[in-house]
Each structure stands twice: as C-alpha cells, then as structure tokens.
C-alpha atoms as a PDB file:
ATOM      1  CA  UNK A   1       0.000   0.000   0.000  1.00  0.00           C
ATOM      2  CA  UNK A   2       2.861   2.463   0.662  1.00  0.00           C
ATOM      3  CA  UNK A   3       4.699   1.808  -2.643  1.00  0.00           C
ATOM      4  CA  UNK A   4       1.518   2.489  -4.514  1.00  0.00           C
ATOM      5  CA  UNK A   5       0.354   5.849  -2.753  1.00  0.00           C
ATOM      6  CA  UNK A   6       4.185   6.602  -3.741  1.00  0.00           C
ATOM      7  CA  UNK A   7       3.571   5.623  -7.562  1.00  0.00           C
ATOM      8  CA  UNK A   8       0.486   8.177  -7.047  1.00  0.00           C
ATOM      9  CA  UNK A   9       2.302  11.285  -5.563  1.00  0.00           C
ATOM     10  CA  UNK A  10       5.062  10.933  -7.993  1.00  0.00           C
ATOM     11  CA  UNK A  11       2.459  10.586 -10.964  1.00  0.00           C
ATOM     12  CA  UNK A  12       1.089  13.701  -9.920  1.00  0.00           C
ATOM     13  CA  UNK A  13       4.411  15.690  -9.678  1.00  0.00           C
ATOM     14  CA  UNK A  14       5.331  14.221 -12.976  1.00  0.00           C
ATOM     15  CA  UNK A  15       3.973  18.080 -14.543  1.00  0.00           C
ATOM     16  CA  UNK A  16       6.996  19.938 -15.254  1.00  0.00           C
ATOM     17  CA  UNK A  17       6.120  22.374 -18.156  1.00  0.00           C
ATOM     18  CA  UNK A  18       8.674  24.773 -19.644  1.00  0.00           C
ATOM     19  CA  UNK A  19       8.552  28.011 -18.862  1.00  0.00           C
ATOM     20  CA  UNK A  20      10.549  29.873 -21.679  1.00  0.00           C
ATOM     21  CA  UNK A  21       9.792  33.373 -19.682  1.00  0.00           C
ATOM     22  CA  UNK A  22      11.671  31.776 -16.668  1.00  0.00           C
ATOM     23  CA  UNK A  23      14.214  29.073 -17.862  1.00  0.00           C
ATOM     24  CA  UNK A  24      16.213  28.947 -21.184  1.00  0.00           C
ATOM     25  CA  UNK A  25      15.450  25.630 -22.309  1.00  0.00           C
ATOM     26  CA  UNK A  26      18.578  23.096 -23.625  1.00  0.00           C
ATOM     27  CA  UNK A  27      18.092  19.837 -25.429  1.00  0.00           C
ATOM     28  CA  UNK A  28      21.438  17.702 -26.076  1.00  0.00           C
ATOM     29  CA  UNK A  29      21.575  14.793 -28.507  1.00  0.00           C
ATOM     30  CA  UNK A  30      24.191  12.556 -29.656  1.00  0.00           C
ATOM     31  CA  UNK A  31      24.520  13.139 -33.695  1.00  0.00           C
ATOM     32  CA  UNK A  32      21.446  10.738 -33.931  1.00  0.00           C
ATOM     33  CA  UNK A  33      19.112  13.819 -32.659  1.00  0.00           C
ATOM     34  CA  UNK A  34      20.708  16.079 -35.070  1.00  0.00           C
ATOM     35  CA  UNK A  35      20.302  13.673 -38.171  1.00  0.00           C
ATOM     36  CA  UNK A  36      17.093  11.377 -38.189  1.00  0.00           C
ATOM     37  CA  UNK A  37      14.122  12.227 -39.033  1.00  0.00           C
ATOM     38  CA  UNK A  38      11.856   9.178 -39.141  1.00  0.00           C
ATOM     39  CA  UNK A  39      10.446  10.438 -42.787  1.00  0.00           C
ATOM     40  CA  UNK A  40       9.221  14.284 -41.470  1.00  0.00           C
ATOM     41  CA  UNK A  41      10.537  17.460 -41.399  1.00  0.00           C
ATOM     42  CA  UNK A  42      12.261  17.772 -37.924  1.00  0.00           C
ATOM     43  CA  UNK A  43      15.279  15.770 -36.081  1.00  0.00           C
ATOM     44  CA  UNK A  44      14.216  14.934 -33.000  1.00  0.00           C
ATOM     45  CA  UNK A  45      15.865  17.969 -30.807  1.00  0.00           C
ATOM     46  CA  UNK A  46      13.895  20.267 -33.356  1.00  0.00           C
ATOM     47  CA  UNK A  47      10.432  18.230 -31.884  1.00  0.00           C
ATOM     48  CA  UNK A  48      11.587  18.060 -28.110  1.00  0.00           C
ATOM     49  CA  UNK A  49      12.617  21.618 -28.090  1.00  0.00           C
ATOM     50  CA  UNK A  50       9.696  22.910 -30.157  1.00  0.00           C
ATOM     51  CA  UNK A  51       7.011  20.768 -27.638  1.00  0.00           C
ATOM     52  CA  UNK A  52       9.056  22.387 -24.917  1.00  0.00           C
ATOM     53  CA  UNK A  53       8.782  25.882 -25.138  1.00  0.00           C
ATOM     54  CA  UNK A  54       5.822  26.595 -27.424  1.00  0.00           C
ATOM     55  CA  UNK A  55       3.510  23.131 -27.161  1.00  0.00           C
ATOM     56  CA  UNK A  56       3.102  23.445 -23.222  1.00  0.00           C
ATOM     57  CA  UNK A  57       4.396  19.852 -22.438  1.00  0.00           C
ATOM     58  CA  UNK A  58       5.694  17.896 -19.953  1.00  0.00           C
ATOM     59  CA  UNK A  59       9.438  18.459 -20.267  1.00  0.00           C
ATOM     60  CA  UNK A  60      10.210  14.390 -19.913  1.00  0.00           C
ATOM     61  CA  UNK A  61       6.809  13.842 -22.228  1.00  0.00           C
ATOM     62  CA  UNK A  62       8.412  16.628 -24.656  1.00  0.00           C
ATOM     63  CA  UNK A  63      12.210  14.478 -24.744  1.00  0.00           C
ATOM     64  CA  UNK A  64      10.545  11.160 -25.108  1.00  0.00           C
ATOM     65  CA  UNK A  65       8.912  11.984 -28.449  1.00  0.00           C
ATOM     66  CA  UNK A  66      11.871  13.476 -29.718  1.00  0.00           C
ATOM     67  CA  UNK A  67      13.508  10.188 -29.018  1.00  0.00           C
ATOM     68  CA  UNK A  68      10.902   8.112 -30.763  1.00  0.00           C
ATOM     69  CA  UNK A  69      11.746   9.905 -33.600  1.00  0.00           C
ATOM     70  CA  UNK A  70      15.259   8.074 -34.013  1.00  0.00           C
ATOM     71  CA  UNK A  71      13.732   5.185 -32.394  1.00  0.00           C
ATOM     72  CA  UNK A  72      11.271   4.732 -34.823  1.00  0.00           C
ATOM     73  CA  UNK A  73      13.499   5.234 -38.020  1.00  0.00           C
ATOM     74  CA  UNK A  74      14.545   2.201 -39.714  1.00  0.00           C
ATOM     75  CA  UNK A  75      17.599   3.732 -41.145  1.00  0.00           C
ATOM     76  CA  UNK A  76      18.921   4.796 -37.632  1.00  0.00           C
ATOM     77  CA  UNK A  77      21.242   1.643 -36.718  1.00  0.00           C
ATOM     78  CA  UNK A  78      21.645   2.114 -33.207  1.00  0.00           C
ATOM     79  CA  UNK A  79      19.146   2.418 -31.144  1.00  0.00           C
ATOM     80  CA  UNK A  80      14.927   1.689 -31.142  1.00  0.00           C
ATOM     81  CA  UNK A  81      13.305  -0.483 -34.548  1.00  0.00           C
ATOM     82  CA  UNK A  82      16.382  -0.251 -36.837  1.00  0.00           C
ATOM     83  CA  UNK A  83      18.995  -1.490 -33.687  1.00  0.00           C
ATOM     84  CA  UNK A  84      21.182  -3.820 -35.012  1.00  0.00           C
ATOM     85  CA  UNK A  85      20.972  -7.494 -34.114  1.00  0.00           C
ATOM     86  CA  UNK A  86      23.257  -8.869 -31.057  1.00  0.00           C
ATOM     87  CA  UNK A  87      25.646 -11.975 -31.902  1.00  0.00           C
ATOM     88  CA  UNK A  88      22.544 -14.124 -31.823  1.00  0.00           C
ATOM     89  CA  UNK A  89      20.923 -12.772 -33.773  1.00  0.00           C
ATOM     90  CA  UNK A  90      18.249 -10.813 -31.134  1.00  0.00           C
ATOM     91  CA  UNK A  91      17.813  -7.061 -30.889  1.00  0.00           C
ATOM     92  CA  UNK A  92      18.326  -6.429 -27.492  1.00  0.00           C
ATOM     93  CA  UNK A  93      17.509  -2.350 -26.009  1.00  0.00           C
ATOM     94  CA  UNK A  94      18.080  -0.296 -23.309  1.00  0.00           C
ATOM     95  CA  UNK A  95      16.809   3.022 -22.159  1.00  0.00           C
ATOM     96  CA  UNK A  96      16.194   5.064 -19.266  1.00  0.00           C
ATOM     97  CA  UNK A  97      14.740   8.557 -18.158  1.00  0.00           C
ATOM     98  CA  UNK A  98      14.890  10.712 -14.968  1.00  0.00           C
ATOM     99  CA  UNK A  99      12.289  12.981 -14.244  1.00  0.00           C
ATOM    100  CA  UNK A 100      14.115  15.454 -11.507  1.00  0.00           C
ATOM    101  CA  UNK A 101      10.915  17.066 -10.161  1.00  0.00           C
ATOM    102  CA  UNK A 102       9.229  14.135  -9.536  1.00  0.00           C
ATOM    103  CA  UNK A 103      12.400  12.994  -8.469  1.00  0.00           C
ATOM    104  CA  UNK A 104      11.773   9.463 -10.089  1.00  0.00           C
ATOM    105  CA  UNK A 105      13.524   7.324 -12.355  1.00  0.00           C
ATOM    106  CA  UNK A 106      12.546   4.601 -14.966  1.00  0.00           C
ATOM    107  CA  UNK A 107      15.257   2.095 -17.058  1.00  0.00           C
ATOM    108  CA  UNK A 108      15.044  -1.240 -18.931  1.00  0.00           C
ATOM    109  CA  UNK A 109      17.814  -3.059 -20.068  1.00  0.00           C
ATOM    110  CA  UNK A 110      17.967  -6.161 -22.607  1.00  0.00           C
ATOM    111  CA  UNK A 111      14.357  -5.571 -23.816  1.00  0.00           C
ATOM    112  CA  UNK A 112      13.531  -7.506 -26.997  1.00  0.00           C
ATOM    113  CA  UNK A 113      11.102  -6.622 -30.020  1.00  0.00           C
ATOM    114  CA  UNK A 114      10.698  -3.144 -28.552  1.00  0.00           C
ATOM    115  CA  UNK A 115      10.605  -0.488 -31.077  1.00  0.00           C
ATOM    116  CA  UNK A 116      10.562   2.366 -28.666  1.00  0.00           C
ATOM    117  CA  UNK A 117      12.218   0.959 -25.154  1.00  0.00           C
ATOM    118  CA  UNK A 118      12.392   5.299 -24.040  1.00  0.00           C
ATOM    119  CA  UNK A 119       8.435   4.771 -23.583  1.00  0.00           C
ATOM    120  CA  UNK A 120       9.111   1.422 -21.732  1.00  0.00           C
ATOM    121  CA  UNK A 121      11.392   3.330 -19.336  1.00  0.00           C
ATOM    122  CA  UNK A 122       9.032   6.059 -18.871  1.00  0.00           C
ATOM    123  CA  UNK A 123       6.245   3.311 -17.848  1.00  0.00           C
ATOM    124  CA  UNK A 124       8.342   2.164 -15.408  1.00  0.00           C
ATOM    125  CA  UNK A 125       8.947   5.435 -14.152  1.00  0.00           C
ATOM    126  CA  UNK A 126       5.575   6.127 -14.083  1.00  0.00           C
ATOM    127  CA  UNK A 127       3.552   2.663 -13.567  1.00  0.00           C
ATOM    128  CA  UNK A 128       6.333   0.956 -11.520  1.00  0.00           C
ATOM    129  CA  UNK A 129       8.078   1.478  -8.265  1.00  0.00           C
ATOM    130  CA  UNK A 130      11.279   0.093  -9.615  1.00  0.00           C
ATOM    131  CA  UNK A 131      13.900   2.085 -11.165  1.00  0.00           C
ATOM    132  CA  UNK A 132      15.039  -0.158 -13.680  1.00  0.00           C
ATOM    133  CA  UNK A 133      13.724  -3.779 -15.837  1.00  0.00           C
ATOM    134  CA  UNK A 134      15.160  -6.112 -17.598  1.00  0.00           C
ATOM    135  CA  UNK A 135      14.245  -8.296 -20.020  1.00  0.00           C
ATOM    136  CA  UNK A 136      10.834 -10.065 -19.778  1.00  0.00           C
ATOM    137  CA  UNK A 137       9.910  -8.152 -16.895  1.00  0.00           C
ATOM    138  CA  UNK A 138      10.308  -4.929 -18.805  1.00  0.00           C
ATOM    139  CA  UNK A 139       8.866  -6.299 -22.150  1.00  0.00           C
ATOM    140  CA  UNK A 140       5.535  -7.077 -19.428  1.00  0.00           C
ATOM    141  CA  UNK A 141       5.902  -3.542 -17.811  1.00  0.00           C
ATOM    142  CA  UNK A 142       2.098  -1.841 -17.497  1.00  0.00           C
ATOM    143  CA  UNK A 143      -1.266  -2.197 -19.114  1.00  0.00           C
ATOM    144  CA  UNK A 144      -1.403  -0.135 -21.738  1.00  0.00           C
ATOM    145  CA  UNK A 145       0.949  -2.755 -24.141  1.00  0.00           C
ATOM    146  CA  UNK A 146      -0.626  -4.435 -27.201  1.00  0.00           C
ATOM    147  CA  UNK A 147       1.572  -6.857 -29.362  1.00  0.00           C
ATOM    148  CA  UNK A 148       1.887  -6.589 -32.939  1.00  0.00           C
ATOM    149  CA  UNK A 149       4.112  -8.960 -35.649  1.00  0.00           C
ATOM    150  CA  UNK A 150       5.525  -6.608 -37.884  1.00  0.00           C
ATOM    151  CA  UNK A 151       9.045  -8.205 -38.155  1.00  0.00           C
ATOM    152  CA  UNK A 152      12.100  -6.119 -37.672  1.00  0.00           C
ATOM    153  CA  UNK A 153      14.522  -4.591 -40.705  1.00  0.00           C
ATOM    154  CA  UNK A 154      17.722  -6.061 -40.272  1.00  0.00           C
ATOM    155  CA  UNK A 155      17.037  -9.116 -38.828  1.00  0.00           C
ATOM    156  CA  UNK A 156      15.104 -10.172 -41.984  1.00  0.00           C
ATOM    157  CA  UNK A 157      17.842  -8.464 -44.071  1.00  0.00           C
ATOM    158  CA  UNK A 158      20.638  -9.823 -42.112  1.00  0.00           C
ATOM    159  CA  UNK A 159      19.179 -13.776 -41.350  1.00  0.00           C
ATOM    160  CA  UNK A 160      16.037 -13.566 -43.358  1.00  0.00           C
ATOM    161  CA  UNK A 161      13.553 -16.339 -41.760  1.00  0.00           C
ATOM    162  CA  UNK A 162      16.113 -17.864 -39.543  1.00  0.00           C
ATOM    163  CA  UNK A 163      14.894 -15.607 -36.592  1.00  0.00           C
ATOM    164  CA  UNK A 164      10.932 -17.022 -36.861  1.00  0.00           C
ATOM    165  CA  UNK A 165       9.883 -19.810 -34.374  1.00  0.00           C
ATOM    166  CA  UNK A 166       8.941 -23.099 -35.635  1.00  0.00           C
ATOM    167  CA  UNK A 167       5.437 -21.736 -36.831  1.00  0.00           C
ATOM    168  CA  UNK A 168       6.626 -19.196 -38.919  1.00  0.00           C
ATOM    169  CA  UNK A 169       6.279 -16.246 -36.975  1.00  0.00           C
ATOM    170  CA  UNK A 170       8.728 -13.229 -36.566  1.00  0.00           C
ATOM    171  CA  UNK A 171       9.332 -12.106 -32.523  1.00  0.00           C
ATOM    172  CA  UNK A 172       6.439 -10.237 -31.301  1.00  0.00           C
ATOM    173  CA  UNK A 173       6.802  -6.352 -31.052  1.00  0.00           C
ATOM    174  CA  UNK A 174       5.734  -4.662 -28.448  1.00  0.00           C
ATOM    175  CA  UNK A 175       4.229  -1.098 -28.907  1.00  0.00           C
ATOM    176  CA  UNK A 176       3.512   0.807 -25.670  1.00  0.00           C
ATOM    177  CA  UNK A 177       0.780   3.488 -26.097  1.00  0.00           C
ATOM    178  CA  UNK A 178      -2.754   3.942 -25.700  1.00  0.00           C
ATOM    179  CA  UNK A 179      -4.325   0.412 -27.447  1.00  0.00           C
ATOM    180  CA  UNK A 180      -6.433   1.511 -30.458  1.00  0.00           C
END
C-alpha cells in the first residue's frame, strides 16, 4: 500500500512544463538527434525543443517523443526499430529517463522486439516502483501494451527467416501506447 500511494504522488508531480519566460530551455543529442528524421521534417531535438517551449508539455513527455523519432526510423542503426541485431541474432535495447521534479527514475535493459524501449522506461517510471527492468519483466511492464508482428529490418535483411519460431512467426513487437 505504501509503494503504490508513492507511484500516485510521484504521478502527480510528474507536470513539469517549460517556462521559456523563466528558464532557457537546452536539449542535447548525440549526432542521432541532429540527423534522423523518421520520414518528417524535424530531427528529433527540433520536436523536443519545439514541444518544450511553445507546445506546453511535460518536459520528460516533450524528450521522449523526440527520441521516438530516431527510435522509430529504420535507417537509424543504433538504437529503437532499426537497432542492429546482437551476436545471436536478437535485438536487445536499453533506455532510461529521470524525471528530476518528480524525483523518479525509470530504465530497462535487454528488452527484446521493442521499437521504442524510451516509452518502456518512462512506464516504469511512471507505472512501476522500480527504477530499472530487464528483459521479460520490462517487455511485461504496465497495461497499456498491445503486441503486434511486424518483423524487424535487419534481422530479416541480415538472417532472413532464420529468426521465426517453428510456426513461422517473426518475434512479437511490443508497442507501448494507448491500445487503439
């Protein structure tokens, strides 16, 4: 009962907005947030900064979705849906976010057929009173997860079909979001 009414309070503090009258907002990206695009028109510090100071978000809600952005490009190699393979042959993901007001913290760590493990962290922070998940336990993380099949780019282009199970069918993907 204590760890939830903590989950609660720290849900509510989890509204930081911006104020660009009162703090100079900063967004820092590897190259990745300068380059990638996912198909628009802005990188993904253009889209965090932009929700930042004239959108009215939550600063952590604002950085997330600039992250998705390269985590949701299929060209982008390192991290999120285009992530290369492992040695096996298994995309395996990490990511974490801190939210300082709320003073809370959410991670996961060898997540598989994830294409956006920043909004797996951010459950955790946010559903969870752990700090950080791994693996099945952070693929399982809250209820608002629905499964899809859509396969993932360079394991088919890398091992084609050797990746599906015995009945044919790719790893699962796991989309985190409102289900729809």
């Amino acid at each position: 009962m204590v760890a939830s009414s903590a989950v609660a309070r720290a849900r509510s503090a989890c509204e930081c907005v911006c104020d660009p009258t009162v703090t100079s907002p900063v967004v820092i990206a590897s190259d990745n947030g300068n380059v990638y695009k996912n198909g628009g028109t802005k990188t993904s510090v253009q889209l965090a900064f932009e929700m930042m100071t004239s959108g009215g978000k939550d600063v952590l809600e604002s950085l997330v979705a600039g992250v998705n952005l390269c985590e949701l490009d299929p060209e982008e190699s390192g991290v999120g849906y285009g992530g290369l393979p492992n040695a096996d042959g298994i995309v395996q993901l990490d990511s974490c976010c801190m939210h300082g007001p709320a003073k809370r913290a959410g991670g996961v760590a060898a997540i598989e057929g994830v294409r956006t493990p920043s909004l797996v962290a951010k459950a955790v922070l946010e559903q969870t009173d752990h700090h950080l998940l791994v693996g099945k336990g952070a693929e399982n993380v809250g209820g608002r997860v629905r499964v899809e099949r859509p396969g993932h780019p360079h394991c088919q282009q890398v091992y084609g079909d050797g990746l599906a199970d015995e009945a044919g069918e790719q790893p699962a993907v796991i989309v985190v979001g409102a289900a729809g």
